[in-house]
PDB file of N, CA and C in Angstrom:
ATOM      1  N   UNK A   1      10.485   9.734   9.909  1.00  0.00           N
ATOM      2  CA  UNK A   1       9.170   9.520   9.355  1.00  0.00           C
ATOM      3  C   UNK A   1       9.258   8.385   8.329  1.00  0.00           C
ATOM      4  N   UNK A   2       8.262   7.392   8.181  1.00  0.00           N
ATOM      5  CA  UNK A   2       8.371   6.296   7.473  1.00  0.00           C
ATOM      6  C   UNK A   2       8.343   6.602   5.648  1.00  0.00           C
ATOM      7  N   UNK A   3       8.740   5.987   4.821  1.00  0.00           N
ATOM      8  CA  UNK A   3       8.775   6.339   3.909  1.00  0.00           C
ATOM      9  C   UNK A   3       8.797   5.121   3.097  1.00  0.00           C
ATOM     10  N   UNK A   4       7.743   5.135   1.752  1.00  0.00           N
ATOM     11  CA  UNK A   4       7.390   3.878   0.761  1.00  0.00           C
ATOM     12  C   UNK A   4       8.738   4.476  -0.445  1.00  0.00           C
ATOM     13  N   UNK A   5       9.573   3.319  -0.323  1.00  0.00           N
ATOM     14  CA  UNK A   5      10.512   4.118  -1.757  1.00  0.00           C
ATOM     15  C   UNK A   5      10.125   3.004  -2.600  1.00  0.00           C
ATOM     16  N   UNK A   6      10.626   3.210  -4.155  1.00  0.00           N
ATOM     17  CA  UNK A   6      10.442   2.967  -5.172  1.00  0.00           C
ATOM     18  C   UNK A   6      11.186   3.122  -6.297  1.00  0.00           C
ATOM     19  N   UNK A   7      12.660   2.537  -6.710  1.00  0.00           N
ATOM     20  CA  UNK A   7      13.306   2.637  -7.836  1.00  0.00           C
ATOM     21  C   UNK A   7      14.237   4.516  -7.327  1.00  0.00           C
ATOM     22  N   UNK A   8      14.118   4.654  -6.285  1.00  0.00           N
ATOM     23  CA  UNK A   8      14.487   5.844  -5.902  1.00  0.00           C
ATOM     24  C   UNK A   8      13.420   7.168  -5.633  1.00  0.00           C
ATOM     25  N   UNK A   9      12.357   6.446  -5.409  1.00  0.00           N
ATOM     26  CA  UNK A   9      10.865   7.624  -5.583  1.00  0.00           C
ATOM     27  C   UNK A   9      10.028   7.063  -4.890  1.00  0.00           C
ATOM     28  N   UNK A  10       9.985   8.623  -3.715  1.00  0.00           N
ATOM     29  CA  UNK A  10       8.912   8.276  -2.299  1.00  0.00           C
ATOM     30  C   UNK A  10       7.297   7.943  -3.258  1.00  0.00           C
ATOM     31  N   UNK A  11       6.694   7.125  -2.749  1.00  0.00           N
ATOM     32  CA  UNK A  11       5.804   6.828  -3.421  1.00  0.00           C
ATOM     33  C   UNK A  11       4.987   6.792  -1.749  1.00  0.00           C
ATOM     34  N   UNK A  12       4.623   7.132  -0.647  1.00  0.00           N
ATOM     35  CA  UNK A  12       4.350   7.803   0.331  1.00  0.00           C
ATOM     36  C   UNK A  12       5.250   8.119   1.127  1.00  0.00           C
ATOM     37  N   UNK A  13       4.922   9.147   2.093  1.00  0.00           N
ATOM     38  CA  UNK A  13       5.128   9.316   3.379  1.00  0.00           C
ATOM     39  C   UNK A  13       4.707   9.846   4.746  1.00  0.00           C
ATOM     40  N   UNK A  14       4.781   9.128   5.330  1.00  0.00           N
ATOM     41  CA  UNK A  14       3.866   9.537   6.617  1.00  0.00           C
ATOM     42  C   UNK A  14       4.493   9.331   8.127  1.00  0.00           C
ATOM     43  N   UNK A  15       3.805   9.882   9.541  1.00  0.00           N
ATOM     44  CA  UNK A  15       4.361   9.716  10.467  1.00  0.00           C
ATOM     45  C   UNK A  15       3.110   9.202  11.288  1.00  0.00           C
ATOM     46  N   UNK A  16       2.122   8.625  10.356  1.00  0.00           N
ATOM     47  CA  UNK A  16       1.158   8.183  11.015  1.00  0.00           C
ATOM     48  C   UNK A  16       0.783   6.550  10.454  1.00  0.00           C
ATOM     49  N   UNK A  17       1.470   5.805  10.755  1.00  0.00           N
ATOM     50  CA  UNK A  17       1.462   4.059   9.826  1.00  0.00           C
ATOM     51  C   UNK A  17       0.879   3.325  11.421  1.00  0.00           C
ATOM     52  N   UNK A  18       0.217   2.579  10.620  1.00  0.00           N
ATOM     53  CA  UNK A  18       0.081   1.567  11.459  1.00  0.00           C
ATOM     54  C   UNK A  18       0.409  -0.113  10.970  1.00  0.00           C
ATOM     55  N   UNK A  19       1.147  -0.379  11.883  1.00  0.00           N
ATOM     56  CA  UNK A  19       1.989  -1.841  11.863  1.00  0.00           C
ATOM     57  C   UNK A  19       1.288  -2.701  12.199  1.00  0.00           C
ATOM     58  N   UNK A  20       0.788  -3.645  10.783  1.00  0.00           N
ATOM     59  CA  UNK A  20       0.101  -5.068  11.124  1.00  0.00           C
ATOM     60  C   UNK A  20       0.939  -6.050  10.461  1.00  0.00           C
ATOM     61  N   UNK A  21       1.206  -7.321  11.574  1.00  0.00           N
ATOM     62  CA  UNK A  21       1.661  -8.106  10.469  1.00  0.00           C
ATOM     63  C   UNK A  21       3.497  -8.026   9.859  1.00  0.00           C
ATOM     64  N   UNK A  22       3.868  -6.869  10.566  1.00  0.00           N
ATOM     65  CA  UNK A  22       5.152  -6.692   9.965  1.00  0.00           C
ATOM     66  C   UNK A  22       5.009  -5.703   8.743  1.00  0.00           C
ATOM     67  N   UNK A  23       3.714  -5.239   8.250  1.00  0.00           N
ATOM     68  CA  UNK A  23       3.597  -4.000   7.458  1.00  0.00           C
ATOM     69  C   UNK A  23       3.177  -2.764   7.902  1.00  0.00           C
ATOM     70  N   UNK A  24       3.797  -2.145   6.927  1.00  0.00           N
ATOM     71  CA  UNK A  24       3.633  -0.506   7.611  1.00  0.00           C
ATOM     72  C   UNK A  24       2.436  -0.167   6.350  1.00  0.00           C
ATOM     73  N   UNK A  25       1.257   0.216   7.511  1.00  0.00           N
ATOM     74  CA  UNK A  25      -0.225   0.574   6.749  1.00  0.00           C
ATOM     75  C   UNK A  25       0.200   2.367   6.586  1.00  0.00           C
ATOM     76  N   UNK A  26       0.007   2.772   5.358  1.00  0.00           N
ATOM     77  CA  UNK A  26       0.173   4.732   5.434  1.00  0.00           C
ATOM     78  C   UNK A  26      -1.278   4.979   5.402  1.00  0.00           C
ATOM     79  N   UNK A  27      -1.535   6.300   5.725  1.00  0.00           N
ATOM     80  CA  UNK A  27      -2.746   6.581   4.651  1.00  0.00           C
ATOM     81  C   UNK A  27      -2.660   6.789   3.265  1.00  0.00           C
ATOM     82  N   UNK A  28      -3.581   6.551   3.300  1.00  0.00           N
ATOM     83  CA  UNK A  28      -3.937   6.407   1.531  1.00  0.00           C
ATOM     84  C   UNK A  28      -4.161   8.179   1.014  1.00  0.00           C
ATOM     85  N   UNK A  29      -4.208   9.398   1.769  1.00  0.00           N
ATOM     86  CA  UNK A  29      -3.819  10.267   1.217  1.00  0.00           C
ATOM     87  C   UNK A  29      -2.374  10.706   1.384  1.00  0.00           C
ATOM     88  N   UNK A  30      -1.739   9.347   1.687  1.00  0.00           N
ATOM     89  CA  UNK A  30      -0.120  10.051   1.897  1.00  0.00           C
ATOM     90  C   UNK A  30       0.247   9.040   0.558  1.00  0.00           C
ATOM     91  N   UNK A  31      -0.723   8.376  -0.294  1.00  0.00           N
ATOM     92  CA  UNK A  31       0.273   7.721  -1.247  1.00  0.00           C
ATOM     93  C   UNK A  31       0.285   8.323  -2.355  1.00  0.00           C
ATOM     94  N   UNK A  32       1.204   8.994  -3.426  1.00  0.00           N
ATOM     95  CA  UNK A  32       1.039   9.629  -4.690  1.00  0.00           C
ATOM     96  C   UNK A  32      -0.305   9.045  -5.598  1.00  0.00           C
ATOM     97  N   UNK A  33      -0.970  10.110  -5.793  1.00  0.00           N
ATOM     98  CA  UNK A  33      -1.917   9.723  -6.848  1.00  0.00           C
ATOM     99  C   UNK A  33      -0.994   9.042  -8.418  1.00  0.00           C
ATOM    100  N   UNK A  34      -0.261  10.006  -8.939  1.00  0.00           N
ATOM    101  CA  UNK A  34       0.473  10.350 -10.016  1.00  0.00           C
ATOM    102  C   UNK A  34       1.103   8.968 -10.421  1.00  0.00           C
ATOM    103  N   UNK A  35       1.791   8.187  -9.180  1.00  0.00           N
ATOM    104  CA  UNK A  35       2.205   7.249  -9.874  1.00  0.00           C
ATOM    105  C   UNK A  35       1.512   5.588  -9.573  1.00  0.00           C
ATOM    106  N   UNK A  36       0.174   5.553  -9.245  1.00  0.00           N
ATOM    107  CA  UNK A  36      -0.739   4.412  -9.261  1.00  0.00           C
ATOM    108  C   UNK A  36      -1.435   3.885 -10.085  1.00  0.00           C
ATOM    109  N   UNK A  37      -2.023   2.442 -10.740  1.00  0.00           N
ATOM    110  CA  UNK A  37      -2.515   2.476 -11.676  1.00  0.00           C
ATOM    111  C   UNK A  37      -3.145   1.428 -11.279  1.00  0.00           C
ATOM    112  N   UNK A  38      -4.917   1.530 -11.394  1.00  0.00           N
ATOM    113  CA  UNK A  38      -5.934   0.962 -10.538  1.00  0.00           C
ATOM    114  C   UNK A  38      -5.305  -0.953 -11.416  1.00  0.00           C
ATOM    115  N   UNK A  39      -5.624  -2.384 -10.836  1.00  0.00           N
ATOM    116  CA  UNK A  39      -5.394  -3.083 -11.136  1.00  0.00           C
ATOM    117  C   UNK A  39      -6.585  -4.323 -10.810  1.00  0.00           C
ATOM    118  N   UNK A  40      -6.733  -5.262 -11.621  1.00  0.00           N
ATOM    119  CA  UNK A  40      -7.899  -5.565 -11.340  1.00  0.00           C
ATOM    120  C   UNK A  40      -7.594  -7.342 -10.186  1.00  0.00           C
ATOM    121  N   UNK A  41      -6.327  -7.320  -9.912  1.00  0.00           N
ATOM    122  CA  UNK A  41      -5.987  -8.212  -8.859  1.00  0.00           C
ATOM    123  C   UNK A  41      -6.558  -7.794  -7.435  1.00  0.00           C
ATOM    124  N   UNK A  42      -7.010  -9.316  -6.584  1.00  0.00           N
ATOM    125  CA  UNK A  42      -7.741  -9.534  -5.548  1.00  0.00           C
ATOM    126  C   UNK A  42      -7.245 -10.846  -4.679  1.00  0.00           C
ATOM    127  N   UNK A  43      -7.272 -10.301  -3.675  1.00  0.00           N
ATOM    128  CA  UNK A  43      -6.322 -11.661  -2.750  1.00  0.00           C
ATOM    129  C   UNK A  43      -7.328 -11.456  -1.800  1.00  0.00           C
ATOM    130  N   UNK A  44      -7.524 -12.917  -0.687  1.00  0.00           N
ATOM    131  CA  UNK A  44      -8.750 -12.689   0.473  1.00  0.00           C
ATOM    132  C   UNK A  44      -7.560 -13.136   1.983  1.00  0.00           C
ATOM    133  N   UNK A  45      -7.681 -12.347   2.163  1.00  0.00           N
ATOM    134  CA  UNK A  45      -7.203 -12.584   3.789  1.00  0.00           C
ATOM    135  C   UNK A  45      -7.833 -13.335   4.646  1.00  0.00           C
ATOM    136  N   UNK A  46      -8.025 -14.400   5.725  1.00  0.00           N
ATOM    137  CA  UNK A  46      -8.567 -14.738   6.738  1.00  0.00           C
ATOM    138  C   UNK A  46      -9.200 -13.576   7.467  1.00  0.00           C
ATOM    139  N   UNK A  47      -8.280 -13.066   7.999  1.00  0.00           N
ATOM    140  CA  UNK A  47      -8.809 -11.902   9.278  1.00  0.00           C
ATOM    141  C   UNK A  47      -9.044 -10.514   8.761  1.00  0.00           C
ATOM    142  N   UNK A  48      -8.261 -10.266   7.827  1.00  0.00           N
ATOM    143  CA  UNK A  48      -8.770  -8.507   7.496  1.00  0.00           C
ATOM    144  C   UNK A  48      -9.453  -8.844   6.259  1.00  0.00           C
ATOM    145  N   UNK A  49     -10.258  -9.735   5.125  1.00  0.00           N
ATOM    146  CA  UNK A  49     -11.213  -9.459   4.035  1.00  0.00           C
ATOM    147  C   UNK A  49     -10.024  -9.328   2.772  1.00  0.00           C
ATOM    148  N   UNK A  50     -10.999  -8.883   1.518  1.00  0.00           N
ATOM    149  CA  UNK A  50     -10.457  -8.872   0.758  1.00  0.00           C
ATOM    150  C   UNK A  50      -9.901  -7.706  -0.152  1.00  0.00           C
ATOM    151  N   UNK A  51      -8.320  -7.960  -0.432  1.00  0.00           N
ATOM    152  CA  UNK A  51      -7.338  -6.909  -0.348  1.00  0.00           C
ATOM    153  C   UNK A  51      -7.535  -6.589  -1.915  1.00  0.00           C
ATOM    154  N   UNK A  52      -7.328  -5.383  -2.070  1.00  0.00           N
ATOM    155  CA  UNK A  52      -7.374  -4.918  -3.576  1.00  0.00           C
ATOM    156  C   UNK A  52      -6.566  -4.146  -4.084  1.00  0.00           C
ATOM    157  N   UNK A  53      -5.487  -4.329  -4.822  1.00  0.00           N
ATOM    158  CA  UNK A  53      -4.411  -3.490  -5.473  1.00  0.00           C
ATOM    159  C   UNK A  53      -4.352  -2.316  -6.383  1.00  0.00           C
ATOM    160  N   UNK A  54      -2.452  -1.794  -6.254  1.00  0.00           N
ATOM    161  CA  UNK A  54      -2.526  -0.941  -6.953  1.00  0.00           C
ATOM    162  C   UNK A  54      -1.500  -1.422  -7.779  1.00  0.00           C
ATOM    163  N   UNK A  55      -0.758  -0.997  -9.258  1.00  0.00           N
ATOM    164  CA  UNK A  55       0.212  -1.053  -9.774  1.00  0.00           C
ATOM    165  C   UNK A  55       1.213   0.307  -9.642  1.00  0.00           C
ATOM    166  N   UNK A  56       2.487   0.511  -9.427  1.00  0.00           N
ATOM    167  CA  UNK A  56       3.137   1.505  -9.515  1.00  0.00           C
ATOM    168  C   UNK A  56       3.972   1.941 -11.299  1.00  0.00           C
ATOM    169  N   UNK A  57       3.394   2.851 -11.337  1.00  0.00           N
ATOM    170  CA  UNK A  57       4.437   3.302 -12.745  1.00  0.00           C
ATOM    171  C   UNK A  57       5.346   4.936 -12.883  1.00  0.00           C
ATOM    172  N   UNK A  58       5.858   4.688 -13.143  1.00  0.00           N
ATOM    173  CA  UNK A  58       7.166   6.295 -13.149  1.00  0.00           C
ATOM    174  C   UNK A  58       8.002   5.724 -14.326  1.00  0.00           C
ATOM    175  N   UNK A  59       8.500   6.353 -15.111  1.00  0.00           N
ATOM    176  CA  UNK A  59       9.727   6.622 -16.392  1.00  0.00           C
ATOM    177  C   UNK A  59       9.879   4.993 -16.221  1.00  0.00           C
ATOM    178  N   UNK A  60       8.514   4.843 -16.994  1.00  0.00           N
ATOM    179  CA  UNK A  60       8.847   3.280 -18.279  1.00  0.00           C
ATOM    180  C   UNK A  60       9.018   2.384 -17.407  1.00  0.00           C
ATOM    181  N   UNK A  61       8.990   2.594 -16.221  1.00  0.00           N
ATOM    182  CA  UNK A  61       8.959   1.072 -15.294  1.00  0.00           C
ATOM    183  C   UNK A  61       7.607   1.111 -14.364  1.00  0.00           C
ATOM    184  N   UNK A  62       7.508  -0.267 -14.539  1.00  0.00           N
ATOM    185  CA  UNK A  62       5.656  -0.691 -14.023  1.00  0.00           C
ATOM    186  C   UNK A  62       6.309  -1.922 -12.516  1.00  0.00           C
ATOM    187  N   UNK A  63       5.368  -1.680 -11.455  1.00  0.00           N
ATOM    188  CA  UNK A  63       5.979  -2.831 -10.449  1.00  0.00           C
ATOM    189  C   UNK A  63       4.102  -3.458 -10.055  1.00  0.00           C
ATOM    190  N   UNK A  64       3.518  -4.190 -10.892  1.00  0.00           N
ATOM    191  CA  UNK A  64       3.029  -4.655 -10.290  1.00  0.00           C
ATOM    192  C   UNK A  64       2.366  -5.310  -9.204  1.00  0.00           C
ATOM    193  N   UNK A  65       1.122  -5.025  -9.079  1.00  0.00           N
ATOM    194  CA  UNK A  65       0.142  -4.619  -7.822  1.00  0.00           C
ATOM    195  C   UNK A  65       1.155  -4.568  -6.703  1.00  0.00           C
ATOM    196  N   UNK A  66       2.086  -4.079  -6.677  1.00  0.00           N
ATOM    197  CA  UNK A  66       2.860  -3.344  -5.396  1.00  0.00           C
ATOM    198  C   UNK A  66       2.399  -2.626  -4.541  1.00  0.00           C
ATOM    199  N   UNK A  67       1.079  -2.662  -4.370  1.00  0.00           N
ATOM    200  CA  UNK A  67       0.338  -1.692  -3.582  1.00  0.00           C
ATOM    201  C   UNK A  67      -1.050  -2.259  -3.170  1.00  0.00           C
ATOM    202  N   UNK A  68      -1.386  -2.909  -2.044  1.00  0.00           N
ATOM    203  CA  UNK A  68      -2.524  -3.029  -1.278  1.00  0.00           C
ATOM    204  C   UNK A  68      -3.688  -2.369  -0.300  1.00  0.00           C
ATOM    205  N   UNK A  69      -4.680  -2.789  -0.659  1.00  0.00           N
ATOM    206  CA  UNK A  69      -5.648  -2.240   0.910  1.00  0.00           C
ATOM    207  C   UNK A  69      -6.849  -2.921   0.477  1.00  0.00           C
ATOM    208  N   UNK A  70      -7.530  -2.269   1.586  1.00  0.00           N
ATOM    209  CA  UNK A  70      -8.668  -3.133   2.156  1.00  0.00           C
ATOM    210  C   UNK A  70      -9.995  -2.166   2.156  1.00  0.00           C
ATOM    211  N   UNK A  71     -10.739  -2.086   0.654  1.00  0.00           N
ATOM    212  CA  UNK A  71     -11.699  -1.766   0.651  1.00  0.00           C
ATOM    213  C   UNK A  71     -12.709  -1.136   1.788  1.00  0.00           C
ATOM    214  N   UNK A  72     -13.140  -2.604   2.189  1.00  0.00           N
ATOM    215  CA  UNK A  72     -13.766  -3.090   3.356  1.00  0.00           C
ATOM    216  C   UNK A  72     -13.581  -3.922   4.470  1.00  0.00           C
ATOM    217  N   UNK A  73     -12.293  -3.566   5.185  1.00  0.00           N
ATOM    218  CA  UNK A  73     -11.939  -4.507   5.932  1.00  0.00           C
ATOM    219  C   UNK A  73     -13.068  -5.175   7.049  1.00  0.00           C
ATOM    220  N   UNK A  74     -12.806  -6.225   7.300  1.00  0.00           N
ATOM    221  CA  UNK A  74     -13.472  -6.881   8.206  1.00  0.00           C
ATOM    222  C   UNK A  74     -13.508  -6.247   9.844  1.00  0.00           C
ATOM    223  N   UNK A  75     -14.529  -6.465  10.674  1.00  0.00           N
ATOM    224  CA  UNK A  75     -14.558  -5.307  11.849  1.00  0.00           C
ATOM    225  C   UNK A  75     -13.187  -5.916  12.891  1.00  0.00           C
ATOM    226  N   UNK A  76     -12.245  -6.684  12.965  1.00  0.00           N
ATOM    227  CA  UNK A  76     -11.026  -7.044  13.651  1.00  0.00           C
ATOM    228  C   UNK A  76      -9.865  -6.319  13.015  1.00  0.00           C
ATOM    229  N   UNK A  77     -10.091  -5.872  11.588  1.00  0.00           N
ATOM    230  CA  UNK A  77      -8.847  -5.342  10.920  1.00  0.00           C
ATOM    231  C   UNK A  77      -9.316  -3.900  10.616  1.00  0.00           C
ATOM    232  N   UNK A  78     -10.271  -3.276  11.290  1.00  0.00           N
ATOM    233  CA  UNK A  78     -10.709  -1.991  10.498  1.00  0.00           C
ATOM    234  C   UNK A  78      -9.524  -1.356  11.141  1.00  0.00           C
ATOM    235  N   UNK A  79      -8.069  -1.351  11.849  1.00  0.00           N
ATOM    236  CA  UNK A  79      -7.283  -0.221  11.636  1.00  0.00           C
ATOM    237  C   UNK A  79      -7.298   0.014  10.218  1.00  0.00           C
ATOM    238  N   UNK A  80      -7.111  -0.822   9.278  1.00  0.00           N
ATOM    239  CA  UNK A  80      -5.947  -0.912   8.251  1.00  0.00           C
ATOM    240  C   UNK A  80      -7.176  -0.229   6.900  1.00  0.00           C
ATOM    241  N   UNK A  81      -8.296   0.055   7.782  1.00  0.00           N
ATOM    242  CA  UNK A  81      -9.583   0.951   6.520  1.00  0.00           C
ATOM    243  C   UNK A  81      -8.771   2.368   5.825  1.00  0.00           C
ATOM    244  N   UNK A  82      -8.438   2.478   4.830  1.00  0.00           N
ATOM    245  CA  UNK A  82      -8.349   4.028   4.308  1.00  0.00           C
ATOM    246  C   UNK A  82      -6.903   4.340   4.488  1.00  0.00           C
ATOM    247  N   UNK A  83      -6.079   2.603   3.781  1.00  0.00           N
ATOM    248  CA  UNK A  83      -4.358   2.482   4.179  1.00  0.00           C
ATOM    249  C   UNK A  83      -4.241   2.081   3.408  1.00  0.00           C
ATOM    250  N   UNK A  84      -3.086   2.155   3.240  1.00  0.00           N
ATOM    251  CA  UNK A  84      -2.413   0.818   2.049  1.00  0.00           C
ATOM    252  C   UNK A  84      -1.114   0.647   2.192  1.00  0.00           C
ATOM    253  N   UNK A  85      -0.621  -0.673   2.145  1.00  0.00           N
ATOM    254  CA  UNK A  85       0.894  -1.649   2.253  1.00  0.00           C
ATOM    255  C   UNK A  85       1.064  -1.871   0.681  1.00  0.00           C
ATOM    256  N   UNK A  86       2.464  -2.055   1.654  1.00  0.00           N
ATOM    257  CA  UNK A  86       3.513  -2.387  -0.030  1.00  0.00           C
ATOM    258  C   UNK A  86       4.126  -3.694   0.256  1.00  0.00           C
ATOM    259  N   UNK A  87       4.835  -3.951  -0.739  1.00  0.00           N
ATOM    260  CA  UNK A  87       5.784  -6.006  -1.042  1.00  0.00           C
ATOM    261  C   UNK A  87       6.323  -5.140  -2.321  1.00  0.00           C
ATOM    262  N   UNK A  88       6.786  -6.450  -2.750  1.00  0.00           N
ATOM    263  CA  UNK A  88       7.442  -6.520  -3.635  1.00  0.00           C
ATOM    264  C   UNK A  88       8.701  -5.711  -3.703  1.00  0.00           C
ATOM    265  N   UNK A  89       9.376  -4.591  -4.517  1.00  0.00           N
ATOM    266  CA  UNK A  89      10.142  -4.250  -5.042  1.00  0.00           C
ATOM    267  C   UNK A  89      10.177  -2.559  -4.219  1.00  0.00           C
ATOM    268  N   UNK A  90       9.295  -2.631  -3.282  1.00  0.00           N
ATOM    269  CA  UNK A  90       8.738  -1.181  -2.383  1.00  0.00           C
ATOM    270  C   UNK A  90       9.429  -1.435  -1.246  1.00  0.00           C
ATOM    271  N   UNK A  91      10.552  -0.544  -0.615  1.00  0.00           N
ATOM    272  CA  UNK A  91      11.207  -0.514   0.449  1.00  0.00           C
ATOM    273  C   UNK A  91      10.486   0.681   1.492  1.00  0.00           C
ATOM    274  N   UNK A  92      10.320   0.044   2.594  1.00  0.00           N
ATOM    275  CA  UNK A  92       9.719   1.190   3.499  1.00  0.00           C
ATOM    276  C   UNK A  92      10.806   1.272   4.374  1.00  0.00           C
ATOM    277  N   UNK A  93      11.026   2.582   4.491  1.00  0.00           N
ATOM    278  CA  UNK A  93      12.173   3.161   5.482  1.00  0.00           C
ATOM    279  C   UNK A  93      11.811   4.267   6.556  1.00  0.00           C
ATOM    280  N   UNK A  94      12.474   4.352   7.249  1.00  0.00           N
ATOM    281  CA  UNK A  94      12.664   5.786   8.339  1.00  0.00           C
ATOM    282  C   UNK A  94      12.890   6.685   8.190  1.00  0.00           C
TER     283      UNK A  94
END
């Protein structure tokens, strides 16, 4: 089952991702509430609209907007509606 790690801390997991792009989309009720922190960064995609972040925090370490999705994705990218991808410093595993 796929798994978002983080400094050593599943920060989701699921057996239901969908792969765009080379990212693994989870649902967004498989990502910890506990360690997200709403962020006011915005990036615009061509094909899926515009992406809106999360920040990750646990014991004194912050990983910036390490955490994406798509509000409102555009109707070519609506898999990726009610998901969210990781970068940065977020390893997704098996």
């Amino acid at each position: 089952m796929p798994k978002a790690v983080w400094n050593d801390v599943v920060v989701a997991e699921s057996d239901d991702t969908v792969l765009v792009e080379g990212n693994h989309y989870f649902p967004r009720s498989a990502l910890r509430d506990d360690l997200i922190r709403e962020s006011d960064t915005h990036t615009v995609c061509p094909w899926k609209g515009t992406a809106s972040y999360y920040s990750l925090e646990h014991d004194g370490r912050t990983s910036a907007d390490a955490v994406w999705y798509y509000p409102e994705p555009k109707p070519e990218a609506e898999q990726v509606r009610d998901r969210v991808a990781f970068w940065k410093d977020v390893r997704v595993v098996d």
